[in-house]
N, C-alpha and C. Protein backbone atom coordinates (compact mmCIF):
# COMPACT_ATOMS: atom_id res chain seq x y z
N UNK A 1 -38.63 28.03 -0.32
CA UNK A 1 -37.61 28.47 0.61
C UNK A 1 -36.55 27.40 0.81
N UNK A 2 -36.67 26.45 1.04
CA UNK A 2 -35.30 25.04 1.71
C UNK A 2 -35.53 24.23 0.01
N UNK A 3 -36.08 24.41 -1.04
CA UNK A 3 -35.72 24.00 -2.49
C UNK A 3 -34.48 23.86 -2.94
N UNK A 4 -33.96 25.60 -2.63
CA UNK A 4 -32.58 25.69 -3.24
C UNK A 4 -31.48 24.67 -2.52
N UNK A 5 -31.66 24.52 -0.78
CA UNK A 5 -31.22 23.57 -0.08
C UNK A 5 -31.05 22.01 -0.66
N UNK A 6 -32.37 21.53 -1.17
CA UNK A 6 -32.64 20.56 -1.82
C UNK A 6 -31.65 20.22 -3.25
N UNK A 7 -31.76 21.21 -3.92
CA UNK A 7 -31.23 21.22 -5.24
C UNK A 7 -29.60 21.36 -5.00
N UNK A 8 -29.01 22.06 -3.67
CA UNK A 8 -28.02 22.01 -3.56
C UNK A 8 -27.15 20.69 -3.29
N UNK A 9 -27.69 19.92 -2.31
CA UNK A 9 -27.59 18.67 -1.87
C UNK A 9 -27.54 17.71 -2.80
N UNK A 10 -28.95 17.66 -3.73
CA UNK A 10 -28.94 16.86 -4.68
C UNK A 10 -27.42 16.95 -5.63
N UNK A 11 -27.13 18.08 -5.89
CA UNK A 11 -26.26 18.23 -6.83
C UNK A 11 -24.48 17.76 -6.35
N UNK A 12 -24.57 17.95 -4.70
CA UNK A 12 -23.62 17.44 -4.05
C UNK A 12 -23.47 15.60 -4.68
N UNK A 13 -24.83 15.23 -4.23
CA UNK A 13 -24.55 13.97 -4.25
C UNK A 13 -24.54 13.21 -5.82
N UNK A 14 -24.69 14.20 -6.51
CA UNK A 14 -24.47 13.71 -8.03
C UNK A 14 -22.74 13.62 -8.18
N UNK A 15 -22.63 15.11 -7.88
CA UNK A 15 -20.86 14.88 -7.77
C UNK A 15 -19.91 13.99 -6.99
N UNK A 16 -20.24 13.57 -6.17
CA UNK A 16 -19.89 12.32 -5.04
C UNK A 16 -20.13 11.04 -6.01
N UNK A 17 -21.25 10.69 -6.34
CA UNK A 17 -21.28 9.33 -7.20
C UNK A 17 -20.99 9.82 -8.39
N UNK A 18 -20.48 10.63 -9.08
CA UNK A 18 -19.69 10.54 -10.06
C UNK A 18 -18.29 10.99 -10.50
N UNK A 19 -17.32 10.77 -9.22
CA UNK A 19 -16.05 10.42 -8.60
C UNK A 19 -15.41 9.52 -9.39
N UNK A 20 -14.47 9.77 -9.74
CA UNK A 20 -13.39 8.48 -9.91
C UNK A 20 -12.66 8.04 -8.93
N UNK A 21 -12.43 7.20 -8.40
CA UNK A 21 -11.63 6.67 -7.58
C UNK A 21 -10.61 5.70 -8.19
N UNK A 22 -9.43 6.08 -9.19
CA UNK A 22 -8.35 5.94 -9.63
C UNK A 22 -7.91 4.42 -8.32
N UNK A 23 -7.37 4.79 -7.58
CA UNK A 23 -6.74 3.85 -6.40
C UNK A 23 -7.61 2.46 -6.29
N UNK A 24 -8.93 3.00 -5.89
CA UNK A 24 -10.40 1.80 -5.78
C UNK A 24 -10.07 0.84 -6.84
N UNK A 25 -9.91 1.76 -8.17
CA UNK A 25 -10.31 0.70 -8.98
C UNK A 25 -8.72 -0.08 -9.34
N UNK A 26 -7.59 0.44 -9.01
CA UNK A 26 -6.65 -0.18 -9.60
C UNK A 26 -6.93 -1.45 -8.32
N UNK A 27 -7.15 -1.50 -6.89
CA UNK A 27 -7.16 -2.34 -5.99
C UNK A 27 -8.16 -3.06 -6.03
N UNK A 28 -8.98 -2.59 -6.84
CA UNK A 28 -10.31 -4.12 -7.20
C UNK A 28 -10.11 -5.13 -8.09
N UNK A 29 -9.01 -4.43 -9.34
CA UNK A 29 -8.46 -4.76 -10.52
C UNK A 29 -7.55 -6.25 -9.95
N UNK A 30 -6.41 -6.03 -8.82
CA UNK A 30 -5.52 -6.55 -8.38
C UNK A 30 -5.78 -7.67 -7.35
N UNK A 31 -7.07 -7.08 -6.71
CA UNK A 31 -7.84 -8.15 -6.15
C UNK A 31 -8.35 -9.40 -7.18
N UNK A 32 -9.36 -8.97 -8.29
CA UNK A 32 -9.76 -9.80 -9.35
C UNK A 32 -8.75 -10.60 -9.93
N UNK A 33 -7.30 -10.12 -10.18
CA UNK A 33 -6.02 -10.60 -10.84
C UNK A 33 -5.92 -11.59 -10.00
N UNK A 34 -6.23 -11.93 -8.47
CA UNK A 34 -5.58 -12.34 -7.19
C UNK A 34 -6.45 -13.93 -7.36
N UNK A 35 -8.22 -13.12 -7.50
CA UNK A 35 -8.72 -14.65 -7.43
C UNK A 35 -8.69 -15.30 -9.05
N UNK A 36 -8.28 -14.68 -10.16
CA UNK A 36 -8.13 -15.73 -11.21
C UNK A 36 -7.13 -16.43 -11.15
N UNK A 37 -6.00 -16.76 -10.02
CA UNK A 37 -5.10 -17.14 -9.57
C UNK A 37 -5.38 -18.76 -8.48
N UNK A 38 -4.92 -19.45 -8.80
CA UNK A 38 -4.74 -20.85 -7.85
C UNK A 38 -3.80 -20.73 -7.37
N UNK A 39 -4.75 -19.66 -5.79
CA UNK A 39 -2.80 -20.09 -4.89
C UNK A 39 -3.41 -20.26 -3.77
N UNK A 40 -2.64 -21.75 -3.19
CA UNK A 40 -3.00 -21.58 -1.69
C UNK A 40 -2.45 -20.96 -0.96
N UNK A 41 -2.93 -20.57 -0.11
CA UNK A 41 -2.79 -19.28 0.47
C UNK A 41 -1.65 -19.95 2.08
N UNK A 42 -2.99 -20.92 2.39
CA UNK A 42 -2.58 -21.60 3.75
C UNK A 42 -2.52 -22.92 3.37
N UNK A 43 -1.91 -23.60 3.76
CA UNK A 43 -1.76 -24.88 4.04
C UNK A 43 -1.79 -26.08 5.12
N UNK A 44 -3.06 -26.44 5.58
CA UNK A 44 -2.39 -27.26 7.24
C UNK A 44 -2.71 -28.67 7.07
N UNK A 45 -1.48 -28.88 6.89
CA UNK A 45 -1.22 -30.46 7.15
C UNK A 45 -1.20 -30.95 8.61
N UNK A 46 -2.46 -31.78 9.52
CA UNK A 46 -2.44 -31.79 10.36
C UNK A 46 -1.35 -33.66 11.15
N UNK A 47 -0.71 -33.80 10.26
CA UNK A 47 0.12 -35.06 10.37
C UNK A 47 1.76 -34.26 10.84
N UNK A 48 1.74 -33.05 10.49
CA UNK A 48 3.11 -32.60 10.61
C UNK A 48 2.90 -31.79 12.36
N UNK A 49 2.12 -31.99 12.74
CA UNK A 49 2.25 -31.27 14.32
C UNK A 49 3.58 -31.72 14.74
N UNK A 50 3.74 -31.52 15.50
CA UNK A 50 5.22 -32.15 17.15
C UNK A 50 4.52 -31.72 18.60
N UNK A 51 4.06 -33.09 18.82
CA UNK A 51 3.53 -32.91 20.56
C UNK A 51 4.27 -32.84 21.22
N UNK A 52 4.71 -32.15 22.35
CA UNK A 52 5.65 -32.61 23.29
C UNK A 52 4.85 -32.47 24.80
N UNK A 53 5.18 -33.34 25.87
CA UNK A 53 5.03 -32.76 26.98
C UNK A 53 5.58 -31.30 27.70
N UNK A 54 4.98 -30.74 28.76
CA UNK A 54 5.45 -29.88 29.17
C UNK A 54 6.04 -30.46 30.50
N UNK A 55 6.86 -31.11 30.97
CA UNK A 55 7.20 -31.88 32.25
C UNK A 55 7.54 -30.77 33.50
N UNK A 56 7.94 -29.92 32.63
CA UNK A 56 8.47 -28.49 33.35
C UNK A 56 7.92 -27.26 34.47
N UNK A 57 6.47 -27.34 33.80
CA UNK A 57 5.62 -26.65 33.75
C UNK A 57 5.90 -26.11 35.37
N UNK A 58 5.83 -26.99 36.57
CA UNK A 58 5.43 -26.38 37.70
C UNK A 58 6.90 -25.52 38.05
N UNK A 59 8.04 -25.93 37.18
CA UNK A 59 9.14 -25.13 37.42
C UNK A 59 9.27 -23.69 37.11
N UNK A 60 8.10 -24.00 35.79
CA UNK A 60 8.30 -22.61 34.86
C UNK A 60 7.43 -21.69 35.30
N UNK A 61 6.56 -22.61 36.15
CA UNK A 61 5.81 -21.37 37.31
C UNK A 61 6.22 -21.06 38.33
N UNK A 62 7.32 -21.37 38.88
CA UNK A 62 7.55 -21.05 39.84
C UNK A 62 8.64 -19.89 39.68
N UNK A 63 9.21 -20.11 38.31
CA UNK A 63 10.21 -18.97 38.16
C UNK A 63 9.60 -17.63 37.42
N UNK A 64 8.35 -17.85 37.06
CA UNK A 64 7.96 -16.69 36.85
C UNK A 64 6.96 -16.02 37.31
N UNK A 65 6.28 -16.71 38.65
CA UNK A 65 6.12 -15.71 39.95
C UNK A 65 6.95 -14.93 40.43
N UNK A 66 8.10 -16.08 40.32
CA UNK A 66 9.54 -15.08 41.05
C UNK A 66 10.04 -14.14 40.52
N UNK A 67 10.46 -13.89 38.99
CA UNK A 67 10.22 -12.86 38.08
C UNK A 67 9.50 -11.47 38.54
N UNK A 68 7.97 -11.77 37.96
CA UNK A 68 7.13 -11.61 38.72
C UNK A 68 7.11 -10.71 40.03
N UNK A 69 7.23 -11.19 40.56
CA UNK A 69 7.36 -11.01 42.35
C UNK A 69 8.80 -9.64 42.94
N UNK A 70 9.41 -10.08 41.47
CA UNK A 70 10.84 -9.27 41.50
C UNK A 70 10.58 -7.62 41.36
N UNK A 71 9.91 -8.09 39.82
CA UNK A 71 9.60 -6.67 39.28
C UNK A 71 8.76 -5.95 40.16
N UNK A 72 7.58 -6.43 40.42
CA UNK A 72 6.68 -5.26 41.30
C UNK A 72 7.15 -4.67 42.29
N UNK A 73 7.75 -5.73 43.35
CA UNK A 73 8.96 -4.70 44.16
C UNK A 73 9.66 -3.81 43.93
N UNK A 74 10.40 -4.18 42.82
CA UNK A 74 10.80 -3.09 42.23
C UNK A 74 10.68 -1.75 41.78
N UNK A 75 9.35 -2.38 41.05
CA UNK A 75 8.69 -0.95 40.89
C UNK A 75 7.85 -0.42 41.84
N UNK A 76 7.24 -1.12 42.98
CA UNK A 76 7.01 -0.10 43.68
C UNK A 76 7.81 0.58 44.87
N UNK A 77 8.99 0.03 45.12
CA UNK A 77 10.17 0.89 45.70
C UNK A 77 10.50 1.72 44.42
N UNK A 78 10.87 1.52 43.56
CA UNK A 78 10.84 3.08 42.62
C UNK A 78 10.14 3.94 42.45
N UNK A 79 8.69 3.69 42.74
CA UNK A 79 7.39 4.90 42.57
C UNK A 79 7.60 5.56 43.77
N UNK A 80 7.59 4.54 45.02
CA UNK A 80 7.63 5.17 46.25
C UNK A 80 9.16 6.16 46.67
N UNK A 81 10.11 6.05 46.11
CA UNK A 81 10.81 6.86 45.88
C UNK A 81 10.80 8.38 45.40
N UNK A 82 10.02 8.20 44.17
CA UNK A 82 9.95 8.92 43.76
C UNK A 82 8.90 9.97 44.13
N UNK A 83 7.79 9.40 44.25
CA UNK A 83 6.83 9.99 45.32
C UNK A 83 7.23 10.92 46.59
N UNK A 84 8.13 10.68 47.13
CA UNK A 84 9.00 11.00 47.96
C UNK A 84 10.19 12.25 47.76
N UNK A 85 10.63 11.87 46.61
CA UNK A 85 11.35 13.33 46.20
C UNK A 85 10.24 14.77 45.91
N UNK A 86 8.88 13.88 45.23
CA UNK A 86 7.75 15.09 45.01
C UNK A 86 7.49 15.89 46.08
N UNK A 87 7.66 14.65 47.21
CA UNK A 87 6.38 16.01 48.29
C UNK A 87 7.70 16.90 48.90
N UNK A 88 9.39 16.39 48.97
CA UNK A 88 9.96 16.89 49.67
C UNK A 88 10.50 18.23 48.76
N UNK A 89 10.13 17.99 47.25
CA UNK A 89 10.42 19.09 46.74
C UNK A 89 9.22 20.37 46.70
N UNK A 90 8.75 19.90 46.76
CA UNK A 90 7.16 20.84 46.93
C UNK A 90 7.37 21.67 48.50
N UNK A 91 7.77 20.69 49.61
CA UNK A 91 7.88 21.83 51.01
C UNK A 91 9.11 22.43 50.64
């Protein structure tokens, strides 16, 4: 009774592993081309950094709380606005 099930399946998975995948193989091909290749890829020379101080820093926080601090007002006097046109259009 569930044989033919069996034999069906089986035969699925014969056809599945014996697929070409045209694309697969040209991109395995191009991969292989890639590592018979000497290329560096990355390079880090750790002598070429540039340290700098940040001397700034407590300025650059302070202006972008204020930023910050700007926008949310903002947006929530715009929600609350708008909120506001909803309920008055609804009565």
């Amino acid at each position: 009774m569930f044989s033919k099930g069996y034999e069906i399946i089986e035969q699925e998975i014969k056809i599945i592993e014996n697929r070409k995948y045209t694309s697969l193989i040209n991109i395995e091909n191009e991969i292989n081309a890639l590592k018979g290749l000497s290329i560096n890829w990355v390079d880090y020379n750790i002598f070429l950094i540039d340290i700098f101080s940040l001397k700034n820093s407590k300025k650059n926080l302070i202006i972008s709380i204020a930023v910050g601090l700007l926008f949310g007002i903002f947006y929530v006097l715009l929600s609350n606005s708008f909120k506001s046109r909803k309920i008055a259009i609804k009565k």
